[in-house]
Every structure is written in structure tokens, then in C-alpha cells.
PDB file of N, CA and C in Angstrom:
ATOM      1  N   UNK A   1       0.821  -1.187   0.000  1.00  0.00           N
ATOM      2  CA  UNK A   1       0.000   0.000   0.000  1.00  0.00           C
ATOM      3  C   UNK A   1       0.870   1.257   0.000  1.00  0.00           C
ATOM      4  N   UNK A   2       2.008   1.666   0.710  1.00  0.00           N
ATOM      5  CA  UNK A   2       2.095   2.230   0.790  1.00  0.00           C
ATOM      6  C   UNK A   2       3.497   2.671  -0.748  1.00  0.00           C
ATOM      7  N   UNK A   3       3.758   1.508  -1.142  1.00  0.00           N
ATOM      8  CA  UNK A   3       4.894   1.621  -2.088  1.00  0.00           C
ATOM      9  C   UNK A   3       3.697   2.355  -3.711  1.00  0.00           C
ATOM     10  N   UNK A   4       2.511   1.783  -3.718  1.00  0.00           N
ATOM     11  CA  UNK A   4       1.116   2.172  -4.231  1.00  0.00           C
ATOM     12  C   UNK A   4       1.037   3.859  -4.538  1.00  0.00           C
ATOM     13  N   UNK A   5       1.131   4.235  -2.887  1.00  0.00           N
ATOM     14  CA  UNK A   5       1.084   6.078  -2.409  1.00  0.00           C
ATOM     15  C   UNK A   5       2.172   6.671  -3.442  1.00  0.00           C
ATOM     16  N   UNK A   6       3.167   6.467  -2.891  1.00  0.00           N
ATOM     17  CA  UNK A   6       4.466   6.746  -3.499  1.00  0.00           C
ATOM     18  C   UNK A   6       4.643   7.012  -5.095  1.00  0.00           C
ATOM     19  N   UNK A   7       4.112   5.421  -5.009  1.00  0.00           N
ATOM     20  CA  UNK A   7       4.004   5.799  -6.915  1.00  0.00           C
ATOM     21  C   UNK A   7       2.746   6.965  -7.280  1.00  0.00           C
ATOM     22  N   UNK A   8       2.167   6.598  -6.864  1.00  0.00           N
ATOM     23  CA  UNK A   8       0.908   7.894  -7.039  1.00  0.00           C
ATOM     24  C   UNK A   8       1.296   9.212  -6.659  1.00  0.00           C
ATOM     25  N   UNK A   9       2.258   9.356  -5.906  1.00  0.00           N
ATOM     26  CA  UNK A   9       2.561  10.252  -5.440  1.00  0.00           C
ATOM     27  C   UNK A   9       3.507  11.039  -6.304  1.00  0.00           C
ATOM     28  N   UNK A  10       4.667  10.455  -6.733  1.00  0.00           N
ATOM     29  CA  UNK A  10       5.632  10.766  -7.916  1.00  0.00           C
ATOM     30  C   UNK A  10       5.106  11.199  -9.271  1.00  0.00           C
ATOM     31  N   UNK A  11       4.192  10.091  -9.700  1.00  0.00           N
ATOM     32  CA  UNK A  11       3.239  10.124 -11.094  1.00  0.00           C
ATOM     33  C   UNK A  11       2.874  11.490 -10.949  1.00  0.00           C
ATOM     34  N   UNK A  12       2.338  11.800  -9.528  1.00  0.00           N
ATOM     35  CA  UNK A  12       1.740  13.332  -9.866  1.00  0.00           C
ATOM     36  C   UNK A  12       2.676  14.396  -9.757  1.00  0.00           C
ATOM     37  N   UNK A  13       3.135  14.578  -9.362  1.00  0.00           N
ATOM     38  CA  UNK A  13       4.333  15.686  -9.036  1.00  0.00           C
ATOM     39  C   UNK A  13       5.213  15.317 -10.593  1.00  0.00           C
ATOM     40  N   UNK A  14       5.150  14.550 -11.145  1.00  0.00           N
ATOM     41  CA  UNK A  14       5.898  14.395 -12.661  1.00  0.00           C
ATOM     42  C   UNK A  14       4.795  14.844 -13.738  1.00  0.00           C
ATOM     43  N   UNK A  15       3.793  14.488 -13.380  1.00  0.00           N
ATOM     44  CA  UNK A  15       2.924  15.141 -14.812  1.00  0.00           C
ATOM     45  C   UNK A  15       2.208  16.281 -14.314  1.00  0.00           C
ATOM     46  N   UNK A  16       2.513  17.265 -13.078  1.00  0.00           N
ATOM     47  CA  UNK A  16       2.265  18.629 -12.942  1.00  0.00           C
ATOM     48  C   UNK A  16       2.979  19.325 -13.969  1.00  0.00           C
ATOM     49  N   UNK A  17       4.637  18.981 -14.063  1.00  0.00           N
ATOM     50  CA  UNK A  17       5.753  19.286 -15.022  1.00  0.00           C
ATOM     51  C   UNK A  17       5.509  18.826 -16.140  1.00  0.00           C
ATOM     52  N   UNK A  18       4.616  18.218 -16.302  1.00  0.00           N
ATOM     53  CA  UNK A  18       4.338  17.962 -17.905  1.00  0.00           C
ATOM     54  C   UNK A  18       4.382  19.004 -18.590  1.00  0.00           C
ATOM     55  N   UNK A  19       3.437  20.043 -18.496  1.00  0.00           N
ATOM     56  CA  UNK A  19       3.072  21.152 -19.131  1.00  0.00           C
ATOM     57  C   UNK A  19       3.918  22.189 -18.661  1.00  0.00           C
ATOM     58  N   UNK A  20       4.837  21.840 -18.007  1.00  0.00           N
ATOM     59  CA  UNK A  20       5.583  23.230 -18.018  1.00  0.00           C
ATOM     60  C   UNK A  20       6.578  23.929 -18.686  1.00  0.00           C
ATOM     61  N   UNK A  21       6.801  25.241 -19.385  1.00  0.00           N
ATOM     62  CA  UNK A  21       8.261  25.014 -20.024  1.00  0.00           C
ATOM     63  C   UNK A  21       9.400  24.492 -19.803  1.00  0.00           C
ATOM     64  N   UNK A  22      10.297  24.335 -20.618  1.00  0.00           N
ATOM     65  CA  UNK A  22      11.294  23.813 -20.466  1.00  0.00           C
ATOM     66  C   UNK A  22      12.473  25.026 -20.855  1.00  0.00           C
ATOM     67  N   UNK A  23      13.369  24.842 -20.133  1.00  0.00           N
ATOM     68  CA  UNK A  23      14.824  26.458 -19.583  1.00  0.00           C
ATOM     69  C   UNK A  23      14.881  26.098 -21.431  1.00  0.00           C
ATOM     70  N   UNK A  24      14.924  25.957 -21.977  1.00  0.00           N
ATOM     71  CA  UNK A  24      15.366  26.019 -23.784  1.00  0.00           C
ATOM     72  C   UNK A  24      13.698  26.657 -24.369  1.00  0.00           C
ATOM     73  N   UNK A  25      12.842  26.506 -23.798  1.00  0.00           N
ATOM     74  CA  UNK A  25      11.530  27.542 -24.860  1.00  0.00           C
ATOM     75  C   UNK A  25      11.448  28.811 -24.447  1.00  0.00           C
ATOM     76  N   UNK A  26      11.260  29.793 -25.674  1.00  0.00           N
ATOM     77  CA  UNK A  26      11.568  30.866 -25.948  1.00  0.00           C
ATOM     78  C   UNK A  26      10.504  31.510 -25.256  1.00  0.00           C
ATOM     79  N   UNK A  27      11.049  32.503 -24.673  1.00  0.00           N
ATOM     80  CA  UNK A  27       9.894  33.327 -23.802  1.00  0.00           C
ATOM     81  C   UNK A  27       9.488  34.597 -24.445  1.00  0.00           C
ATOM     82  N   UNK A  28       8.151  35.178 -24.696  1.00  0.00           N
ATOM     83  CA  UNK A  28       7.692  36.108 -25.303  1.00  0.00           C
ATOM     84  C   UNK A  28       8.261  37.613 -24.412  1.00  0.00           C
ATOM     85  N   UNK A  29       9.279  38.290 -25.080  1.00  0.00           N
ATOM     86  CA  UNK A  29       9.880  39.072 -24.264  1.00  0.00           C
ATOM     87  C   UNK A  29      11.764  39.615 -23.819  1.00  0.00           C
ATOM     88  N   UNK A  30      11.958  37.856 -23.857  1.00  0.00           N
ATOM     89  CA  UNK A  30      13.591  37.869 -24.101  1.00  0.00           C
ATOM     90  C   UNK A  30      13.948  37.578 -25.300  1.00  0.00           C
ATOM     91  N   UNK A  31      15.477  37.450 -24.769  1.00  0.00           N
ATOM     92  CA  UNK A  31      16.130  37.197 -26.571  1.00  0.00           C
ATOM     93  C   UNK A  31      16.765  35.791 -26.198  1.00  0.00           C
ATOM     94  N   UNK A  32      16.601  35.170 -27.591  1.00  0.00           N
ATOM     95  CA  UNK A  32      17.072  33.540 -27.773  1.00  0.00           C
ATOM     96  C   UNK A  32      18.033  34.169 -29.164  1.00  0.00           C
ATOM     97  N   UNK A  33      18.883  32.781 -29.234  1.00  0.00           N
ATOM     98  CA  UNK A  33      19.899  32.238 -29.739  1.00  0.00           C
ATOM     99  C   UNK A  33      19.726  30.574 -29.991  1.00  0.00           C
ATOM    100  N   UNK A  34      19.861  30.582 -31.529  1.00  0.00           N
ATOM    101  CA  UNK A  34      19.619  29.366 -31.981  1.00  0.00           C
ATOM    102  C   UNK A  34      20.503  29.243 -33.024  1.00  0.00           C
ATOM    103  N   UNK A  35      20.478  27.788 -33.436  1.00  0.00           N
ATOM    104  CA  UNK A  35      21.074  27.458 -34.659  1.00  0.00           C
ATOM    105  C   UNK A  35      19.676  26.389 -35.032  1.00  0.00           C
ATOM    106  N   UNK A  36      19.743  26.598 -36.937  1.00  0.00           N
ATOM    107  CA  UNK A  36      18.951  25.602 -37.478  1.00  0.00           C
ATOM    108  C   UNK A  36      18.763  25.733 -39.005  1.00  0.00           C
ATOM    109  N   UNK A  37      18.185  25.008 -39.412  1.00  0.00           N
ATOM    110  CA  UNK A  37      17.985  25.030 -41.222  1.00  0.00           C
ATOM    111  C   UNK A  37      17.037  25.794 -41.818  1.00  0.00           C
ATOM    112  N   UNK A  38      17.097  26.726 -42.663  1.00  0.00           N
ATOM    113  CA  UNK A  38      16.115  27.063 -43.442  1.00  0.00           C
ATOM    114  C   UNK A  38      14.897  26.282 -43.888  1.00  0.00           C
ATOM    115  N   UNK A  39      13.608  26.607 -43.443  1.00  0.00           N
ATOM    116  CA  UNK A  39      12.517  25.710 -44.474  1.00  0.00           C
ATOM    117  C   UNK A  39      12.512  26.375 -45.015  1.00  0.00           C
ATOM    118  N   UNK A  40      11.432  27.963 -45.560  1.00  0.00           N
ATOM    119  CA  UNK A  40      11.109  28.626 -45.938  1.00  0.00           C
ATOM    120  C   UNK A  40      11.590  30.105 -45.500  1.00  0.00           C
ATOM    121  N   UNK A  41      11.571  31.022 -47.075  1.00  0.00           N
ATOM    122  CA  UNK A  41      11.795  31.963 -47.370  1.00  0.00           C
ATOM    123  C   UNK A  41      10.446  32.979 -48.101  1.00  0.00           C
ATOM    124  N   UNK A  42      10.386  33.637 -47.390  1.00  0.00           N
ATOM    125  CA  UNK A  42       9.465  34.723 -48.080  1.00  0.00           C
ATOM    126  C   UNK A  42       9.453  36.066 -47.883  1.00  0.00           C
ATOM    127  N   UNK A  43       9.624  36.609 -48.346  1.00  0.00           N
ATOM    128  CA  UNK A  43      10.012  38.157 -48.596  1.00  0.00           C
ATOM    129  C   UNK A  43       9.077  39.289 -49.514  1.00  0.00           C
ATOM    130  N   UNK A  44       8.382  38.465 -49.905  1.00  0.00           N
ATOM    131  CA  UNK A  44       7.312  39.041 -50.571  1.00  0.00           C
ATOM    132  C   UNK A  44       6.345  40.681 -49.784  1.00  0.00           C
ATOM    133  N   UNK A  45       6.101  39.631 -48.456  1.00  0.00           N
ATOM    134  CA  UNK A  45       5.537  41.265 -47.830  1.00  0.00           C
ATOM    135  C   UNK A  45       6.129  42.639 -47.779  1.00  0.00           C
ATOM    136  N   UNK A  46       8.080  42.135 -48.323  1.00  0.00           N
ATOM    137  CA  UNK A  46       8.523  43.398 -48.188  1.00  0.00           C
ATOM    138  C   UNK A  46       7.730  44.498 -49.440  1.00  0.00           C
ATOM    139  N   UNK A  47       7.308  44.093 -49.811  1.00  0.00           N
ATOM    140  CA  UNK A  47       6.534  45.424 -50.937  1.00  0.00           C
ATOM    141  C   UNK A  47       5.065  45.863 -50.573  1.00  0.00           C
ATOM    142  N   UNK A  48       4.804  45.845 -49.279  1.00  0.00           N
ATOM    143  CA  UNK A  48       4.190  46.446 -48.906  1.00  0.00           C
ATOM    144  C   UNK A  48       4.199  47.108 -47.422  1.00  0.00           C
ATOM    145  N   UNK A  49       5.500  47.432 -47.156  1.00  0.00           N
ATOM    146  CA  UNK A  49       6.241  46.912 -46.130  1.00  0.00           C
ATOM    147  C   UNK A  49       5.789  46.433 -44.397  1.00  0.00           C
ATOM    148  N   UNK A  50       5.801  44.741 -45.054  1.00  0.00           N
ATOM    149  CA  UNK A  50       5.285  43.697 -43.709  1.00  0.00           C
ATOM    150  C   UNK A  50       6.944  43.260 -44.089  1.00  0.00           C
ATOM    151  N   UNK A  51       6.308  42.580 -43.085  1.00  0.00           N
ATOM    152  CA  UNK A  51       8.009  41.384 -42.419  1.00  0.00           C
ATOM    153  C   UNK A  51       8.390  40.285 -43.240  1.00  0.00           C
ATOM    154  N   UNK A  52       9.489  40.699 -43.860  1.00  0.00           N
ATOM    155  CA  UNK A  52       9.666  38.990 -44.378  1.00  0.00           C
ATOM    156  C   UNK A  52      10.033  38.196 -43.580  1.00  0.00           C
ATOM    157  N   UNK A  53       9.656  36.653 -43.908  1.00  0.00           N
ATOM    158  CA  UNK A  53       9.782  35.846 -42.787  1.00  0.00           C
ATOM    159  C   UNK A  53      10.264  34.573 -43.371  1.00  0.00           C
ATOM    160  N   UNK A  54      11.931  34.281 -42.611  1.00  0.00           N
ATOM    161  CA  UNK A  54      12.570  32.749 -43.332  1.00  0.00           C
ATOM    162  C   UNK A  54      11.794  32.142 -41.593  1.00  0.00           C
ATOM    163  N   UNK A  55      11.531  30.747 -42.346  1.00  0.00           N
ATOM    164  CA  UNK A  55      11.173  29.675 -41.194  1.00  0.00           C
ATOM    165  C   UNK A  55      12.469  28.926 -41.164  1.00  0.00           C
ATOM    166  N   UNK A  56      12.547  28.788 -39.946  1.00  0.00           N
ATOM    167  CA  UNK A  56      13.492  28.316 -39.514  1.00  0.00           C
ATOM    168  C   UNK A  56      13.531  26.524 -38.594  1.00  0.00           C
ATOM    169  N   UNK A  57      13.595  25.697 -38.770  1.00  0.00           N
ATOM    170  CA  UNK A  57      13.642  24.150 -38.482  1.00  0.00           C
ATOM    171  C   UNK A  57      14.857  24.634 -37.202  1.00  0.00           C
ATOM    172  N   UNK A  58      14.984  24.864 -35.959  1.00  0.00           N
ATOM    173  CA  UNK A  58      15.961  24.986 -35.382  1.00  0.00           C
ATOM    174  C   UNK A  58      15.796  23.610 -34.439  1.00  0.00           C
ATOM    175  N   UNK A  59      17.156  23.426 -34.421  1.00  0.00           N
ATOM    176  CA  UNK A  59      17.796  22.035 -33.400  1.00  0.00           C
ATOM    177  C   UNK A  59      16.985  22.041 -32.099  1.00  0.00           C
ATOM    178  N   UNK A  60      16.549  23.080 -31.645  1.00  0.00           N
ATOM    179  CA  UNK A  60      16.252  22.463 -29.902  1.00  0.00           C
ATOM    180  C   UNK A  60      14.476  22.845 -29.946  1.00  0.00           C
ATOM    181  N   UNK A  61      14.554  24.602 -30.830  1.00  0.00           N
ATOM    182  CA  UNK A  61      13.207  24.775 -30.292  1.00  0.00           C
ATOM    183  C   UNK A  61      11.735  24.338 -31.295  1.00  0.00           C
ATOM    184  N   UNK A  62      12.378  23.854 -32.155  1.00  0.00           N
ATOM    185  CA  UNK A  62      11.027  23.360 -33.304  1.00  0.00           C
ATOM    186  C   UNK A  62      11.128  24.293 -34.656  1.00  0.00           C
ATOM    187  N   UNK A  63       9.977  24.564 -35.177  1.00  0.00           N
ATOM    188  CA  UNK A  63       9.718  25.509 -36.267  1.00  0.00           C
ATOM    189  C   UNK A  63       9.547  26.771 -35.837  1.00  0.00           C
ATOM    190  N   UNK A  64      10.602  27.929 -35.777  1.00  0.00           N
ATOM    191  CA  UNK A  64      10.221  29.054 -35.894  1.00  0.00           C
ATOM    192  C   UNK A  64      10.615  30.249 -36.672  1.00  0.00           C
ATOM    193  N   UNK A  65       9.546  31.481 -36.791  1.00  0.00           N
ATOM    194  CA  UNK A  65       9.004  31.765 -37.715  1.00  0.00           C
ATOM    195  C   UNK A  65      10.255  33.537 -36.994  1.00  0.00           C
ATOM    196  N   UNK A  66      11.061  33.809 -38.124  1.00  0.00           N
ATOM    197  CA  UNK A  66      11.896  34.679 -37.764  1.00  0.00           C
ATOM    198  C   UNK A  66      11.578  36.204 -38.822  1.00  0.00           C
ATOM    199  N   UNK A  67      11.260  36.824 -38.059  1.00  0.00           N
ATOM    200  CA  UNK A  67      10.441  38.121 -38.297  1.00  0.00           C
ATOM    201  C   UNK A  67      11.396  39.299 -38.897  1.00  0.00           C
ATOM    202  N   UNK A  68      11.371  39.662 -40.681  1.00  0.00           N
ATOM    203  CA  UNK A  68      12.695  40.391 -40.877  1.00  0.00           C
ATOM    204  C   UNK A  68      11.798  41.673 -41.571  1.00  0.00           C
ATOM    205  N   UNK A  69      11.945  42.634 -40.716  1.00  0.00           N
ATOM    206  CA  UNK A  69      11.204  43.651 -41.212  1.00  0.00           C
ATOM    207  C   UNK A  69      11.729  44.769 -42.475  1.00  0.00           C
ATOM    208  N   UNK A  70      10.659  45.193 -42.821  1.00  0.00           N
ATOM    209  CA  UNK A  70      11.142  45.856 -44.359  1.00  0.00           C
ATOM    210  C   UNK A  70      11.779  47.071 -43.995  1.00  0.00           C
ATOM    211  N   UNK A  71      11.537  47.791 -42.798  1.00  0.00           N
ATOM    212  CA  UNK A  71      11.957  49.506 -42.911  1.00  0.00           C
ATOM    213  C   UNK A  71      13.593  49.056 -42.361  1.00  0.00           C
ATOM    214  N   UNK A  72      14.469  48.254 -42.284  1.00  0.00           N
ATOM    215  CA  UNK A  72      15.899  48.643 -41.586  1.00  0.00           C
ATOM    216  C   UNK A  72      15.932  49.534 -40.824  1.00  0.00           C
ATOM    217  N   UNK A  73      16.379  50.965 -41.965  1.00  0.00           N
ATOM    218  CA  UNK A  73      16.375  51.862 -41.068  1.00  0.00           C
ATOM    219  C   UNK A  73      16.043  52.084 -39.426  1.00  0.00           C
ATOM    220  N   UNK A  74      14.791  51.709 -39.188  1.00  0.00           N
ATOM    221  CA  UNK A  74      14.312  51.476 -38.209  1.00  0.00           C
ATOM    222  C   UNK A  74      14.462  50.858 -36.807  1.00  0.00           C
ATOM    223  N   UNK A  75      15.870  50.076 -37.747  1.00  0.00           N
ATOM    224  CA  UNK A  75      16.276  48.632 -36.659  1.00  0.00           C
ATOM    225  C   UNK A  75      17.629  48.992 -36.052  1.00  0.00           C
ATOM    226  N   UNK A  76      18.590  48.454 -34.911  1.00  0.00           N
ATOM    227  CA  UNK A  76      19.235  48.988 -34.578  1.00  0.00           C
ATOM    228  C   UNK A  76      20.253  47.682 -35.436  1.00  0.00           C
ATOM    229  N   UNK A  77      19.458  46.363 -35.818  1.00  0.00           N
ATOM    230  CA  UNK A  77      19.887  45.271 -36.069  1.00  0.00           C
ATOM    231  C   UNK A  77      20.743  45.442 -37.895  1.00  0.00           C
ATOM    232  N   UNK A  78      21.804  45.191 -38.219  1.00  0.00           N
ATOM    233  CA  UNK A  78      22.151  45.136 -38.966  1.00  0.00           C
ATOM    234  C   UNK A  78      21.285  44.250 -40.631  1.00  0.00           C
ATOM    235  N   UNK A  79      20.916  45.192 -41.853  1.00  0.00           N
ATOM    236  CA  UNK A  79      20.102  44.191 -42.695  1.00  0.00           C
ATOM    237  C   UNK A  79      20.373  42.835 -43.115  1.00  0.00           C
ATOM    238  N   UNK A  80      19.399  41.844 -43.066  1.00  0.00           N
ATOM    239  CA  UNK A  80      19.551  40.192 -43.512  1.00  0.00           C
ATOM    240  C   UNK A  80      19.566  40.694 -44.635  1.00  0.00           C
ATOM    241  N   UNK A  81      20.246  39.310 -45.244  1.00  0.00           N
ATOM    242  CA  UNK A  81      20.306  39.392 -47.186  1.00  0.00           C
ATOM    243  C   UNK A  81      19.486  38.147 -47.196  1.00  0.00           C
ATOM    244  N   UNK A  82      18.222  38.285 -47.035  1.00  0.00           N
ATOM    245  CA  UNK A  82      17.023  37.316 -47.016  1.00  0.00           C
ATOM    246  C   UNK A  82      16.869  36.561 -48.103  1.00  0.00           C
ATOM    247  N   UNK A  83      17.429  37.231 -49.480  1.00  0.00           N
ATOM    248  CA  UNK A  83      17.039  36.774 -50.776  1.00  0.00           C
ATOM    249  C   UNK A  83      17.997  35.581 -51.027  1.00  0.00           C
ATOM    250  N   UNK A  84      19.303  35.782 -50.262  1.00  0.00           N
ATOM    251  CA  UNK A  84      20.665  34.984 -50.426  1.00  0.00           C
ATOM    252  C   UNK A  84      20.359  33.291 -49.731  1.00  0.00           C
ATOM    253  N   UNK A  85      19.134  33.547 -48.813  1.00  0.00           N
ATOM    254  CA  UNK A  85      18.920  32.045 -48.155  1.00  0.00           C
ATOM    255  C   UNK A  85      18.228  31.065 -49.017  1.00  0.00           C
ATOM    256  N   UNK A  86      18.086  29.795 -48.800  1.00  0.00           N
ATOM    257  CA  UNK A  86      16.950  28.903 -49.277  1.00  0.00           C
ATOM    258  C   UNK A  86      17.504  27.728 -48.272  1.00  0.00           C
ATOM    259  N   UNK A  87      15.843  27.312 -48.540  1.00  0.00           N
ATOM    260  CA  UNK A  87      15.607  25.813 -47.568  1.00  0.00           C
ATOM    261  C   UNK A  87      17.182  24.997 -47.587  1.00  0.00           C
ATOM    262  N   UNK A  88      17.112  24.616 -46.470  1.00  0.00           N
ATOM    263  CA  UNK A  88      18.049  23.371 -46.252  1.00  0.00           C
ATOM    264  C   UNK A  88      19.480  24.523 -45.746  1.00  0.00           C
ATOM    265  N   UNK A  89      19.266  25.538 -46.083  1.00  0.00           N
ATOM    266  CA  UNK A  89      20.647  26.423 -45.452  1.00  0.00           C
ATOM    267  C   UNK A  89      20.583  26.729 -44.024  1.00  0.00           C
ATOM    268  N   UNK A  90      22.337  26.359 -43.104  1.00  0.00           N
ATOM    269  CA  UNK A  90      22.269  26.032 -42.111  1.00  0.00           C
ATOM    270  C   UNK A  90      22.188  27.463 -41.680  1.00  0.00           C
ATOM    271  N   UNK A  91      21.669  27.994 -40.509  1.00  0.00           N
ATOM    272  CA  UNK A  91      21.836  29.477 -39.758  1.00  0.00           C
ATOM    273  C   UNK A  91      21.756  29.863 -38.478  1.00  0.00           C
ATOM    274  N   UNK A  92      22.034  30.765 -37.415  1.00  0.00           N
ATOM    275  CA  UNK A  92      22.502  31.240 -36.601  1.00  0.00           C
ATOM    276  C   UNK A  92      21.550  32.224 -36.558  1.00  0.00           C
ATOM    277  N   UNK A  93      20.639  32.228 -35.111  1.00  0.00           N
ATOM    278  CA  UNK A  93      19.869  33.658 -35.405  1.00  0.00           C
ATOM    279  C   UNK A  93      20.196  34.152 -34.162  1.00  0.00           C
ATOM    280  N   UNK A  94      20.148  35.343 -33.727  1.00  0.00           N
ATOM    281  CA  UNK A  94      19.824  36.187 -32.934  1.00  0.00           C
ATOM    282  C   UNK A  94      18.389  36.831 -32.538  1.00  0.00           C
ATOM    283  N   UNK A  95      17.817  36.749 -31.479  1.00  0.00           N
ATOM    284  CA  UNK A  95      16.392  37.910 -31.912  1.00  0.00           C
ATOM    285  C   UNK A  95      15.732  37.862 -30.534  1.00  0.00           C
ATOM    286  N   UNK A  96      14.668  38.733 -30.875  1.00  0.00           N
ATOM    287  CA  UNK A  96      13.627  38.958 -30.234  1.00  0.00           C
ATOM    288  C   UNK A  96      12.188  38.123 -29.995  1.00  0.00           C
ATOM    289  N   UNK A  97      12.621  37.438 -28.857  1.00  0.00           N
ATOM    290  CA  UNK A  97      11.496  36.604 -28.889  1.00  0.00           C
ATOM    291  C   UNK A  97      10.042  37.184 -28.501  1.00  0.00           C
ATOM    292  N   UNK A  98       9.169  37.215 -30.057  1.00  0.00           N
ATOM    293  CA  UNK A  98       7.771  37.361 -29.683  1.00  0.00           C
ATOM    294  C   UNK A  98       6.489  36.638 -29.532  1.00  0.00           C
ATOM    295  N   UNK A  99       7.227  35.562 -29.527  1.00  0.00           N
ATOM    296  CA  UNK A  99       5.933  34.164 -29.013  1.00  0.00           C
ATOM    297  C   UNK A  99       6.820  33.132 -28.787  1.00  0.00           C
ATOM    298  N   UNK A 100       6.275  31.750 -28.488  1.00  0.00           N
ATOM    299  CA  UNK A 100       7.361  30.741 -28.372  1.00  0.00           C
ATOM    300  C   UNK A 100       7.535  30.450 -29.854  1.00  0.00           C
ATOM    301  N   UNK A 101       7.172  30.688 -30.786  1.00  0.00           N
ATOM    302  CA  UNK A 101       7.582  30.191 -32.268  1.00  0.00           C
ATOM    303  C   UNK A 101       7.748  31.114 -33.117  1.00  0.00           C
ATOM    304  N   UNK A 102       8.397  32.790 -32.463  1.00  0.00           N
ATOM    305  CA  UNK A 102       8.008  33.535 -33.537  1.00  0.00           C
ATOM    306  C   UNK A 102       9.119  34.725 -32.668  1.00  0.00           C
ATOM    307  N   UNK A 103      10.153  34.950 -34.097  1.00  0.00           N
ATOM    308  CA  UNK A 103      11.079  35.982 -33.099  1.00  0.00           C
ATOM    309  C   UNK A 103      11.410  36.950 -34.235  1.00  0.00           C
ATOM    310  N   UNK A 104      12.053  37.979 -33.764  1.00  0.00           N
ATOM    311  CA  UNK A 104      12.196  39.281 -35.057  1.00  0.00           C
ATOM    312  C   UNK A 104      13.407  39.835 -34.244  1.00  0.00           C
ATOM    313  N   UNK A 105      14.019  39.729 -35.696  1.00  0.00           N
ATOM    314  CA  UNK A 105      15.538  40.496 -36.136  1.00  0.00           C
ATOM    315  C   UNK A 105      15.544  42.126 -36.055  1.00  0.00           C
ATOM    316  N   UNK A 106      15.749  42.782 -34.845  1.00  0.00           N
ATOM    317  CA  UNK A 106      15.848  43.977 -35.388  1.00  0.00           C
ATOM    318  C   UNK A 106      16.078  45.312 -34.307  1.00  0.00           C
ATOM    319  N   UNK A 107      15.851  44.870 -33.026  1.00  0.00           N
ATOM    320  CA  UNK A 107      15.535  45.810 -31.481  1.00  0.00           C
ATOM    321  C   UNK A 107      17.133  45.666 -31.311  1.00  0.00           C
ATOM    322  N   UNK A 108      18.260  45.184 -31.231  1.00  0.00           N
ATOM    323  CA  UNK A 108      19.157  45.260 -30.982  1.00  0.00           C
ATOM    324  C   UNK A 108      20.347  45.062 -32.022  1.00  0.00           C
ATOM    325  N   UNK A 109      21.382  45.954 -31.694  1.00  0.00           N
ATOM    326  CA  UNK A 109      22.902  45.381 -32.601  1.00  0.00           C
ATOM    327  C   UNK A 109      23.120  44.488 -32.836  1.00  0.00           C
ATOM    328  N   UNK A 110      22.776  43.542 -31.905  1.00  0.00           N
ATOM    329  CA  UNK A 110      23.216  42.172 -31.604  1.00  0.00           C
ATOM    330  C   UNK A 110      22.777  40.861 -32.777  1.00  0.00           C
ATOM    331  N   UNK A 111      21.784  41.334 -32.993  1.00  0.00           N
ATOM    332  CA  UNK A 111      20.030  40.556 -33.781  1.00  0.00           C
ATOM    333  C   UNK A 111      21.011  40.296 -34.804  1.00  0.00           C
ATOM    334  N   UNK A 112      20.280  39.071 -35.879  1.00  0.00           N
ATOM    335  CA  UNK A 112      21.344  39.104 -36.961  1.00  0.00           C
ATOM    336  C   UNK A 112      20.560  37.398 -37.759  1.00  0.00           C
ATOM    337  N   UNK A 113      20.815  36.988 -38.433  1.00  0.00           N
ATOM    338  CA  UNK A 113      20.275  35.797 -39.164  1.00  0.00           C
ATOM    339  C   UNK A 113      21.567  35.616 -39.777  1.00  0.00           C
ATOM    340  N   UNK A 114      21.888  34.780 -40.027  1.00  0.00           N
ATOM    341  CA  UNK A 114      23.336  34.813 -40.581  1.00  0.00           C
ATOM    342  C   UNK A 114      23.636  32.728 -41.060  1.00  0.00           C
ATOM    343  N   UNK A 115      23.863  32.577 -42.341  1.00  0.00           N
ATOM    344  CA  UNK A 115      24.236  31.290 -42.857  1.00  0.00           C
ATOM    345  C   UNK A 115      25.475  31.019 -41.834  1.00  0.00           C
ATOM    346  N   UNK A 116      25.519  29.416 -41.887  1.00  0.00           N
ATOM    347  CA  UNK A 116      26.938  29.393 -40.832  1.00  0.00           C
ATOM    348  C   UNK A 116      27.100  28.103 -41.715  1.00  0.00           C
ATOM    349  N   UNK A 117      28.687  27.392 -41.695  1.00  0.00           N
ATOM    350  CA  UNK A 117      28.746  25.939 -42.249  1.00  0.00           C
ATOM    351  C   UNK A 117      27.912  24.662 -41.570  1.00  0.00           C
ATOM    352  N   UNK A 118      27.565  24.388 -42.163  1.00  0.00           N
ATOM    353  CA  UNK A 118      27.111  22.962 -42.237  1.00  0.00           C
ATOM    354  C   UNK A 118      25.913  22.375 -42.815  1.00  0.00           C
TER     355      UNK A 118
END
């Protein structure tokens, strides 16, 4: 009975943490650092000026969606050469995390999208 408790007891205190983040998901607010592959490229909104946005397949945090806005100027972040990427290219982002799947290049020096080897 009481080895019974125990397990019941653990089971729950382990699937409270089920749902909780994990120290690697991106918090709406800070800045993350990732590496991962290009899926998609689109740049199209820049002509009306919305955000172009490469998706990004990154190693730890899943699919996310990296926010490259059309005005520069605006940014303190140095300009992506967005047109230079395509799927399967490996990259390095810097940014601004504004959801857990969705970050933008551009509030700091630092920010940056950048191809890297492999």
C-alpha cells in the first residue's frame, strides 16, 4: 500500500511538469539564440512593407518563424540578405522573442540571421 502512495505520489508531481516550459523555450519578451535550417523563405511582404519571414527548423526549439522587417532603417539590427537564403541552409539567429515560435531580427545590434557551415 504504501509503495502504491508513493508511486501515485511521484506520477503526480511528474505530470504537474508535464506542461511546463522547459529552460530552452523561448519566452515572449527575451532574446534567444539558436542554430537551425532554413525551411522557408518569403520576402514578398517586403513590398508592402510587412516582415519577411525565413522559417526556420531549429535544433532544440522546433519551427520558428523569424520576423525580418522591411523599414531597416528602423532597426538597430544590422540588414539580412534574405534573398541569399533557401531551404536546407544552415543558420545562426539572434532575436527577439515574440511568441514561443516567432522571433524578429531587429531591437538590438546584436540581432542578426546569418548562414553558418554545415
Amino acid at each position: 500500500m504504501r509503495i502504491a502512495l508513493a508511486v501515485l505520489a511521484v506520477s503526480s508531481v511528474l505530470g504537474g511538469c508535464a506542461g511546463m516550459p522547459t529552460s530552452s523555450t523561448p519566452v515572449a519578451g527575451q532574446q534567444a539564440a539558436f542554430d537551425g535550417r532554413v525551411f522557408s523563405v518569403d520576402t514578398s511582404p517586403w513590398a508592402y512593407d510587412g516582415n519577411g519571414v525565413v522559417t526556420v527548423d531549429s535544433d532544440v526549439h522546433g519551427r520558428i518563424s523569424v520576423q525580418l522587417p522591411a523599414r531597416w532603417n528602423l532597426c538597430k539590427a544590422p540588414p539580412v540578405a534574405a534573398q541569399s537564403l533557401k531551404p536546407g541552409d544552415r543558420v545562426h539567429v539572434v532575436a527577439g522573442v515574440d511568441a514561443r515560435d516567432r522571433v524578429t531580427v531587429c531591437e538590438r545590434a546584436d540581432h542578426r540571421l546569418e548562414r553558418i557551415p554545415g
